[in-house]
Protein backbone atom coordinates (compact mmCIF):
# COMPACT_ATOMS: atom_id res chain seq x y z
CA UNK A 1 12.26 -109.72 169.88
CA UNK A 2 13.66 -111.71 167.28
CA UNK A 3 10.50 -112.83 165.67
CA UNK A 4 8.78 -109.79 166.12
CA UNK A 5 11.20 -107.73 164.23
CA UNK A 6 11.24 -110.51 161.46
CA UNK A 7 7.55 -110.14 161.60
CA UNK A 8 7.60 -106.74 160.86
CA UNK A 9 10.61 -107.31 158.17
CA UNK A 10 8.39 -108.80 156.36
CA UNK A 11 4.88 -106.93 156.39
CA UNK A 12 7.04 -103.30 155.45
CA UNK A 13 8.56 -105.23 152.50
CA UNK A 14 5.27 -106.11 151.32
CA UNK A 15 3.74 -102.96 151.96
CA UNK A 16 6.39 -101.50 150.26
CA UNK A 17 6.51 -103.49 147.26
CA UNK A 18 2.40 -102.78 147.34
CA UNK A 19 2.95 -99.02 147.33
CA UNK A 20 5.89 -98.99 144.73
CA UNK A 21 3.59 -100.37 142.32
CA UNK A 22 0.37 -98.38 142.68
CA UNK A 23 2.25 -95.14 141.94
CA UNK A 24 2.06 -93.97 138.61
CA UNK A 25 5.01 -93.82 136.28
CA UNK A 26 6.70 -90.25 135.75
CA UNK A 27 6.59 -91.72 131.98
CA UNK A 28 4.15 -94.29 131.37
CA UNK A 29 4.53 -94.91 127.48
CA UNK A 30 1.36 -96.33 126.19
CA UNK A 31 -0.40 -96.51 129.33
CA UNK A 32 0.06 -92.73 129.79
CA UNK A 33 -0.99 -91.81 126.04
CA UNK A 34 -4.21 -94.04 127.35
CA UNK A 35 -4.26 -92.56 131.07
CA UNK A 36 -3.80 -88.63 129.63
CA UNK A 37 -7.05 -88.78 128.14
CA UNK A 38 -9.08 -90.21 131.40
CA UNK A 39 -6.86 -86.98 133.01
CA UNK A 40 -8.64 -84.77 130.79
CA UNK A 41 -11.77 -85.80 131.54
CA UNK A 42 -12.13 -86.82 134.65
CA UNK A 43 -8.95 -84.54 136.02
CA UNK A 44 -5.85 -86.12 137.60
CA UNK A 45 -5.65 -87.92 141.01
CA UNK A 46 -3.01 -85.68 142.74
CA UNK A 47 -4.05 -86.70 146.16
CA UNK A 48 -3.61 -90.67 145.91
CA UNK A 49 0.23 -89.89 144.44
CA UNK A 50 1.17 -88.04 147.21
CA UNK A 51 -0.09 -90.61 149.17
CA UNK A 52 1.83 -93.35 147.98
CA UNK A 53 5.04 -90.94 148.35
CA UNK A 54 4.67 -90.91 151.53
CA UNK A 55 3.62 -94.35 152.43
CA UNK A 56 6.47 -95.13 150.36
CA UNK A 57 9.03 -93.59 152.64
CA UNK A 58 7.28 -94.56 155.78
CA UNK A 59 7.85 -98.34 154.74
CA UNK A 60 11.06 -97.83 153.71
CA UNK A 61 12.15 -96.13 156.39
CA UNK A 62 10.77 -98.95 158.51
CA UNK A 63 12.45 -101.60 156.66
CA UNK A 64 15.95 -99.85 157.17
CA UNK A 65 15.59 -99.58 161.11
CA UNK A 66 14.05 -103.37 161.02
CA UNK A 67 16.47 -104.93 158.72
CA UNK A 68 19.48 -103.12 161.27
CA UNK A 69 18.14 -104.01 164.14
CA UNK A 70 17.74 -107.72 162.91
CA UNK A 71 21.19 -107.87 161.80
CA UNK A 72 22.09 -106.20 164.91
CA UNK A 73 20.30 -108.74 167.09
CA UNK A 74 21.35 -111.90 165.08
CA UNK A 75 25.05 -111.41 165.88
């Protein structure tokens, strides 16, 4: 149980670090200036955002219940 929930410790926080950064930036400085213009064009990605909002809470809330139940187990 142990190593499974270590296991799984693990592959959330790296999905989760994955996830934070492939969202975009709610102000991107330069790389928005260069971003708004591909926006114009080719319109914006709304889908993919809400995406990684979600897959971002998903993970986290699967780190939270792992990294409990590890400390839990571990005492």
């Amino acid at each position: 149980m142990q190593i499974f929930l270590v296991i799984l410790l693990i592959l959330s926080s790296i999905g989760l670090i994955a996830a934070v950064l492939l969202q975009s930036g709610r102000s991107a400085g330069l790389s928005g200036a260069i971003s708004g213009a591909g926006e114009a064009i080719f319109g914006k990605k709304k889908g993919m955002d809400e995406l990684f909002a979600k897959l971002t809470a998903v993970l986290a809330g699967i780190f939270l219940l792992s990294s409990l139940g590890l400390s839990m187990i571990t005492k």
